[in-house]
Protein backbone atom coordinates (compact mmCIF):
# COMPACT_ATOMS: atom_id res chain seq x y z
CA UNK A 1 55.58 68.83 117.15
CA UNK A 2 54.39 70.70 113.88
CA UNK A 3 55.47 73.81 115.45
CA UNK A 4 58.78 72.81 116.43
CA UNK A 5 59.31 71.81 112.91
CA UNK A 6 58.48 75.40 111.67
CA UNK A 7 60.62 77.09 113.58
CA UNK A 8 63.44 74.54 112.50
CA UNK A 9 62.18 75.21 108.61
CA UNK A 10 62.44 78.59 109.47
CA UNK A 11 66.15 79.07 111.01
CA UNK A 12 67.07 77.41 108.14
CA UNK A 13 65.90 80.07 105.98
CA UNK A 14 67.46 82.61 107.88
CA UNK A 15 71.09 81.19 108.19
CA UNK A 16 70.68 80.47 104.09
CA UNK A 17 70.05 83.96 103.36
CA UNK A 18 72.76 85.12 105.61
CA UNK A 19 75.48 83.00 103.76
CA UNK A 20 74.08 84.51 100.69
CA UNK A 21 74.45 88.26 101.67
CA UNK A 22 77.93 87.76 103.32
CA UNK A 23 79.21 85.80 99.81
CA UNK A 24 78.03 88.46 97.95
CA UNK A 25 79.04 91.81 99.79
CA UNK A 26 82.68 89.22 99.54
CA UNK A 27 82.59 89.35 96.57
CA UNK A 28 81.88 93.46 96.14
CA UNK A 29 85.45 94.58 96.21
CA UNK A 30 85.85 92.48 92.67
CA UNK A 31 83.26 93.52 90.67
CA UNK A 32 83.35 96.87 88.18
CA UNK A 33 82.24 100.82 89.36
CA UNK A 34 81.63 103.91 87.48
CA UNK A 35 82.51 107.30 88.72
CA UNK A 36 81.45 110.16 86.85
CA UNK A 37 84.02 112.89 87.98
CA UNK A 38 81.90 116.56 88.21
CA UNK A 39 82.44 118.40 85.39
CA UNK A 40 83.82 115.82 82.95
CA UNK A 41 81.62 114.81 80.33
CA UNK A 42 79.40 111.67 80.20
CA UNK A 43 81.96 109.94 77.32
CA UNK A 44 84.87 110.55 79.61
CA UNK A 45 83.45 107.69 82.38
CA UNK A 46 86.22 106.19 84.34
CA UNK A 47 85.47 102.51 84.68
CA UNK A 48 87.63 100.77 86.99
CA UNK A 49 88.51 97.38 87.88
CA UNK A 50 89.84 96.08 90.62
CA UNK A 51 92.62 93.79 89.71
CA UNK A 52 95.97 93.38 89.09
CA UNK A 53 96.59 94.83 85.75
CA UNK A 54 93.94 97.95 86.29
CA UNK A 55 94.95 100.15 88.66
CA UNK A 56 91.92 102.21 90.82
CA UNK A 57 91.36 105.08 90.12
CA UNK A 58 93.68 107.18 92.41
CA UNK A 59 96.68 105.42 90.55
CA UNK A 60 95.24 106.42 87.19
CA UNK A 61 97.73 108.04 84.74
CA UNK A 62 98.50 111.36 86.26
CA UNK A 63 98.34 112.97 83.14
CA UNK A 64 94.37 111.65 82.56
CA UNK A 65 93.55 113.00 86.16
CA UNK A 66 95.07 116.33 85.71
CA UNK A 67 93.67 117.21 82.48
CA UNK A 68 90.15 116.32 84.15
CA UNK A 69 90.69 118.97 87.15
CA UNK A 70 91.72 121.68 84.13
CA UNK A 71 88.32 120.26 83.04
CA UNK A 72 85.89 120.72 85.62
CA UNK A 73 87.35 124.15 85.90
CA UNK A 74 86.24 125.15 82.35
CA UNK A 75 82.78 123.37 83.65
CA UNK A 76 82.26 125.19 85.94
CA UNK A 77 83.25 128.62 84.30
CA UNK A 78 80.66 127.69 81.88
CA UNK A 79 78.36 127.12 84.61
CA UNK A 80 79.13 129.78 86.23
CA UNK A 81 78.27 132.18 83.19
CA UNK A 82 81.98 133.00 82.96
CA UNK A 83 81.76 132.24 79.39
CA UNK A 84 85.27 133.71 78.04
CA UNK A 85 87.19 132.51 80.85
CA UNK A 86 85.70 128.62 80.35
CA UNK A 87 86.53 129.09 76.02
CA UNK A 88 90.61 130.92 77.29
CA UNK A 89 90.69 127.62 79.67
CA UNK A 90 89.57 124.89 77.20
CA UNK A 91 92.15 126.58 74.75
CA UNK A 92 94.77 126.73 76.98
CA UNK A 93 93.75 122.23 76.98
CA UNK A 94 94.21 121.91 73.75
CA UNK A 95 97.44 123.70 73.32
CA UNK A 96 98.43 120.88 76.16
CA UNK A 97 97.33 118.37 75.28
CA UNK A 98 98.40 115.30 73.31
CA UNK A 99 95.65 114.10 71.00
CA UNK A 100 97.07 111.04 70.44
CA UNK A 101 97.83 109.92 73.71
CA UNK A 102 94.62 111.49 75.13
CA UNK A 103 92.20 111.67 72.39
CA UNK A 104 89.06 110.90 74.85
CA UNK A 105 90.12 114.20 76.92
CA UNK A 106 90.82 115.85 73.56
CA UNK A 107 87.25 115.31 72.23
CA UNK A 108 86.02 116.46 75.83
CA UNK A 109 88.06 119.30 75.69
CA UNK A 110 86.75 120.20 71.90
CA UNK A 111 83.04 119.79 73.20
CA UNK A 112 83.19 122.54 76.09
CA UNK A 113 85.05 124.71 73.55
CA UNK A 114 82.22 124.57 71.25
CA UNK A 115 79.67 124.87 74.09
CA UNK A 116 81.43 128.62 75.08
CA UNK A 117 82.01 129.48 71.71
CA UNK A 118 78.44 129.10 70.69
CA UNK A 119 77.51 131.51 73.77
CA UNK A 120 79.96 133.70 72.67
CA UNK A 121 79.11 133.87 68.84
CA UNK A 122 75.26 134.31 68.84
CA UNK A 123 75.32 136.45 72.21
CA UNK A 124 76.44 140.02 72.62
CA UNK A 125 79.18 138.87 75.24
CA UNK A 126 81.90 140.81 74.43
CA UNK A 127 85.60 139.57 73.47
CA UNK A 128 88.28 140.77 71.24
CA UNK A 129 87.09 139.37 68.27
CA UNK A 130 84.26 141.36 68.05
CA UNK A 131 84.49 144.98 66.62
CA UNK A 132 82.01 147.72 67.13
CA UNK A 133 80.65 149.71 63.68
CA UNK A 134 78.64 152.15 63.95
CA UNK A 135 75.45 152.24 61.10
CA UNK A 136 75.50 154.97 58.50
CA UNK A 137 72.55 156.75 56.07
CA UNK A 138 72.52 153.47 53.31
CA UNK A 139 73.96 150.46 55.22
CA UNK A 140 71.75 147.26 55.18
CA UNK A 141 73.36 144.43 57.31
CA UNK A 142 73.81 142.34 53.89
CA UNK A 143 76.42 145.69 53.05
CA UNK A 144 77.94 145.04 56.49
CA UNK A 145 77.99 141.42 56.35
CA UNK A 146 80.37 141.74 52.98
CA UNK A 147 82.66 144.38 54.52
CA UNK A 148 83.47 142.37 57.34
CA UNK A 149 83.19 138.97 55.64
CA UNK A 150 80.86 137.35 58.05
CA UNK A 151 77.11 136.32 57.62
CA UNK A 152 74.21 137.86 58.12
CA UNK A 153 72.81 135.90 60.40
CA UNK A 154 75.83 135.87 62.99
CA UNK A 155 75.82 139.51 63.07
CA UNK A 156 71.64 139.50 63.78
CA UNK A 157 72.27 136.66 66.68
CA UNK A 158 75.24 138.60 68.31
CA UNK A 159 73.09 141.25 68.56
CA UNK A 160 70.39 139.99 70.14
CA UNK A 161 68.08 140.00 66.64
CA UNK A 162 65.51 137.47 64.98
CA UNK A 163 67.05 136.35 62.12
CA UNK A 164 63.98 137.79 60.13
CA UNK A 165 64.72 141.09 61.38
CA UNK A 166 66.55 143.44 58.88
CA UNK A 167 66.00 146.52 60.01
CA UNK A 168 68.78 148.86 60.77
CA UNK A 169 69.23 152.70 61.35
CA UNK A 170 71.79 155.17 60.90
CA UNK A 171 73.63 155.69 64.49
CA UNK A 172 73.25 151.84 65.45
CA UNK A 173 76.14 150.29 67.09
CA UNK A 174 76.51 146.35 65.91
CA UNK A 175 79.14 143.74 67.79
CA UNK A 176 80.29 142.33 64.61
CA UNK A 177 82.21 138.96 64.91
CA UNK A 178 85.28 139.11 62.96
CA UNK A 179 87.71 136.29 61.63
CA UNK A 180 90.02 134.40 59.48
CA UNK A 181 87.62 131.52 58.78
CA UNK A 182 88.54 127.74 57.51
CA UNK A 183 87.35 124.50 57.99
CA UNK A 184 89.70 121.18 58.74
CA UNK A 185 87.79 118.07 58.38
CA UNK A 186 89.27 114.97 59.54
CA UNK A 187 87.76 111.67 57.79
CA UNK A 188 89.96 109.80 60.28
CA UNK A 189 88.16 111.44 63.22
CA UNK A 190 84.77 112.09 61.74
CA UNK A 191 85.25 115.44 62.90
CA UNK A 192 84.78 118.66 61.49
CA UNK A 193 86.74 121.82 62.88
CA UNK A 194 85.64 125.57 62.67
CA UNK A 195 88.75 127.49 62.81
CA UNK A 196 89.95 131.41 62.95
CA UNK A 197 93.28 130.68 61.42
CA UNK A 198 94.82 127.96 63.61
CA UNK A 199 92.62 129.01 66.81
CA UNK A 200 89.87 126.04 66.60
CA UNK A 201 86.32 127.89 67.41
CA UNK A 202 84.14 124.97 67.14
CA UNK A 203 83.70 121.04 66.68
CA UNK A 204 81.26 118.56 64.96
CA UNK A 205 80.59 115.15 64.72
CA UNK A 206 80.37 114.54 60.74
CA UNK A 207 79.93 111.20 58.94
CA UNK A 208 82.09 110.63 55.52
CA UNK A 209 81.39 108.72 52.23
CA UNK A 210 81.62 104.78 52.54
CA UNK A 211 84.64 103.36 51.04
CA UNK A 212 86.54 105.79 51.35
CA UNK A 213 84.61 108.32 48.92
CA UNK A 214 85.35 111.30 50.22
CA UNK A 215 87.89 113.26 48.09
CA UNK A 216 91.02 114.73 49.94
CA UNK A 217 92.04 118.27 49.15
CA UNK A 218 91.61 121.88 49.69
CA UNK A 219 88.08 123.46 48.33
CA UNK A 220 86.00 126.45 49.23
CA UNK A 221 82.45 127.02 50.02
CA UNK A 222 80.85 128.19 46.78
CA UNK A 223 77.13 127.51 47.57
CA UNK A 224 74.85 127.68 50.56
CA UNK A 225 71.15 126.28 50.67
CA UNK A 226 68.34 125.80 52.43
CA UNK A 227 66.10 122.80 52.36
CA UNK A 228 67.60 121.25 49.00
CA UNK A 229 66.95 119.15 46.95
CA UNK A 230 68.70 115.91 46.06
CA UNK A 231 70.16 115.53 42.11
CA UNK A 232 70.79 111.54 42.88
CA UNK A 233 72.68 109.89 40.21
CA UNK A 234 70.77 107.66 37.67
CA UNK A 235 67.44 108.80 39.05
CA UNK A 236 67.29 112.76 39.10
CA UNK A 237 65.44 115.44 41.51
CA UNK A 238 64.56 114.19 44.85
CA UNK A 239 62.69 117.10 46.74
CA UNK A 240 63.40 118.43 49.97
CA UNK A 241 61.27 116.55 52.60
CA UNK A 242 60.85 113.32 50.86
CA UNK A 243 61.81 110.40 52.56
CA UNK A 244 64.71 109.40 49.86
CA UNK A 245 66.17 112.90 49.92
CA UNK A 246 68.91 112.22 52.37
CA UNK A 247 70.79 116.03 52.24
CA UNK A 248 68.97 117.03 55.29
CA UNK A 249 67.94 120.55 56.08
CA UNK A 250 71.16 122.31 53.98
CA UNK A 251 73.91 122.25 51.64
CA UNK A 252 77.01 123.40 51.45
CA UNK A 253 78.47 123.65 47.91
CA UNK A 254 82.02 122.87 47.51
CA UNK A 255 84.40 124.14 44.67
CA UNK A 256 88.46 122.48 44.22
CA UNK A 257 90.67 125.02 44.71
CA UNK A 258 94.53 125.22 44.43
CA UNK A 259 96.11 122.13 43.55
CA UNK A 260 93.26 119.60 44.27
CA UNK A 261 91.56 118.45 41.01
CA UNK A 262 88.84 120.18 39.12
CA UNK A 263 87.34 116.83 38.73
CA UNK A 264 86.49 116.83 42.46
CA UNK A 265 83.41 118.75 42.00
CA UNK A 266 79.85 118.07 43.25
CA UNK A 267 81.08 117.18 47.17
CA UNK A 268 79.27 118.89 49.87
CA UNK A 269 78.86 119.54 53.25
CA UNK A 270 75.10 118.99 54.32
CA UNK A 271 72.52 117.47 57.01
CA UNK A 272 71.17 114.39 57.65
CA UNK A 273 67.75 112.08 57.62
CA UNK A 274 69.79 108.92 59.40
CA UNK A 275 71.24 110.37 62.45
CA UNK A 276 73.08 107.05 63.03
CA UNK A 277 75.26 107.09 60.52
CA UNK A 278 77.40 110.53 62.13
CA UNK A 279 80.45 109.24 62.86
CA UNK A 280 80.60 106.18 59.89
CA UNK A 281 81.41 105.99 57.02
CA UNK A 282 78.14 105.83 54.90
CA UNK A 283 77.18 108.86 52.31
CA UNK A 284 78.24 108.81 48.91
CA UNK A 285 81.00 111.48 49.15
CA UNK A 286 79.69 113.97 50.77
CA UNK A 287 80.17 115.31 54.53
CA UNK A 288 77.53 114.31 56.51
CA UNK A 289 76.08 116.14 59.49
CA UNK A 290 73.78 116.66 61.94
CA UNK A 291 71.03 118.73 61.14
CA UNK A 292 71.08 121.25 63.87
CA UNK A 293 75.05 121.42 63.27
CA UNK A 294 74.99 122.02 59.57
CA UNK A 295 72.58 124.95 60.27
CA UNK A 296 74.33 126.33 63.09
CA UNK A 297 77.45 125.74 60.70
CA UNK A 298 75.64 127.92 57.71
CA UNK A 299 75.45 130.91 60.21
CA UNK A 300 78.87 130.84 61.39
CA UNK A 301 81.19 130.86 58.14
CA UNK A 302 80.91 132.76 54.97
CA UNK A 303 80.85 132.03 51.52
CA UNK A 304 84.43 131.43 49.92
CA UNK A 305 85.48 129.99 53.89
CA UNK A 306 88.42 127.46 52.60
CA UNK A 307 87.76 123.91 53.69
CA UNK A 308 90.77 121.05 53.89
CA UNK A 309 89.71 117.73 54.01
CA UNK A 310 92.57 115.10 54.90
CA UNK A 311 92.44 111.26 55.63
């Protein structure tokens, strides 16, 4: 009899488990998925639900789904190494698209931008923007840099030089970068645009001054510098590198101009020691961002580049 009763035990089991699996493959169809569309970047998920007041995903907003296809094409331009036709494509987007309705797609669209445009700025791809100049007897790139209003270091990165390298000679042919810089920095959006006149070149994540600290106005770029140091009020110099020093890896100075108040002085655009807090509302003032950005930042825009900050 005891092995009748195992095999009795043991039916039991297997009927148990059964019910179990069939309930829950049931119950599948209910429960939340993620796609992640090729292409579309990993803050664009669509997570969909399968009820009554979500639609899937093939009855999404039409509007969502097409901007995604326009999307994956600049993707895969960029993949591609078809690096002007994914920045034309992205900016073709954003002349599209509404950033209110669509601000998700909008950011998207902003990051790819900024991925081509980084190619194209520190690269010798060429595009309009870029002029050739040929080097004559007592040029030095610092001579060039001023004539053409654009730093050193872009023109040594778009053509394919260490930044420690200075050396020029008469006959050289440079790619120099060439535009209408200014800055628009959203505190709304903790975002920071690069612009050549209304063309938007680039995008950052920033951070802005807790409680609403951060001055509004219009100001220009009067000082750049490397690893400063940190004047903090009611205690003095903080080195660069200590762990209360919270500037980061640079500074940019800025200086009211036009009709925002003189009394606005002593803002800045620098890096970061808390990572976390891009995108909050934390520093004193200042604009915060990441170090690599602010860097990357320093090379791209000249001193005296305007810079409109607005709530």
């Amino acid at each position: 009899m005891y092995w009748y009763a195992k095999v009795i035990i043991g039916l039991i089991v297997v009927l148990f488990l059964g019910g179990v699996v069939f309930l829950f493959r049931g119950c599948l169809p209910a429960m939340s998925k993620i796609s992640l569309p090729d292409g579309v970047l990993s803050d664009d998920v669509v997570v969909e639900t399968e009820t009554e007041e979500s639609p899937r995903a093939e009855q999404a907003d039409p509007e969502v789904q097409a901007i995604r296809k326009q999307l994956r094409i600049v993707r895969n331009h960029l993949n591609g190494g078809s690096i002007v036709e994914a920045r034309d494509a992205a900016e073709r987007i954003l002349g599209q698209i509404d950033t209110e309705k669509h601000k998700m797609q909008w950011r998207n669209t902003l990051k790819l931008l900024s991925e081509a445009s980084t190619q194209i700025l520190f690269s010798n791809i060429p595009t309009p923007e870029k002029v050739d100049y040929t080097v004559v007897r007592g040029d030095a790139l610092a001579k060039i840099a001023a004539k053409f209003n654009t730093p050193v270091p872009l023109i040594q990165l778009g053509n394919g030089m260490d930044e420690t390298e200075d050396v020029i000679y008469a006959g050289n042919v440079l790619h120099v970068y060439t535009a209408d810089w200014n800055i628009w920095v959203s505190k709304a959006d903790f975002l920071l645009l690069v612009k050549d006149g209304d063309r938007v070149i680039k995008a950052y994540d920033i951070g802005v001054g807790a409680q609403n600290r951060t001055p509004v106005g219009t100001f220009h770029i009067n000082v750049k510098q490397s690893d400063p140091a940190w004047d903090k009020p009611g205690y003095g110099k903080i080195p660069a590198g200590h762990p209360d020093n919270v500037l980061g890896t640079r500074w940019m100075g800025l200086k009211p101009i036009d009709e925002t108040p003189k009394t606005l002085k002593g803002y800045g655009i620098h890096g970061t020691t808390a990572p976390d807090t891009i995108g909050t509302a934390a520093s004193q003032g200042c604009v915060r961002m990441l170090n690599a950005d602010v860097e990357e930042l320093c090379k791209i825009v000249p001193y005296r580049t305007p810079v409109v900050i607005e709530d």
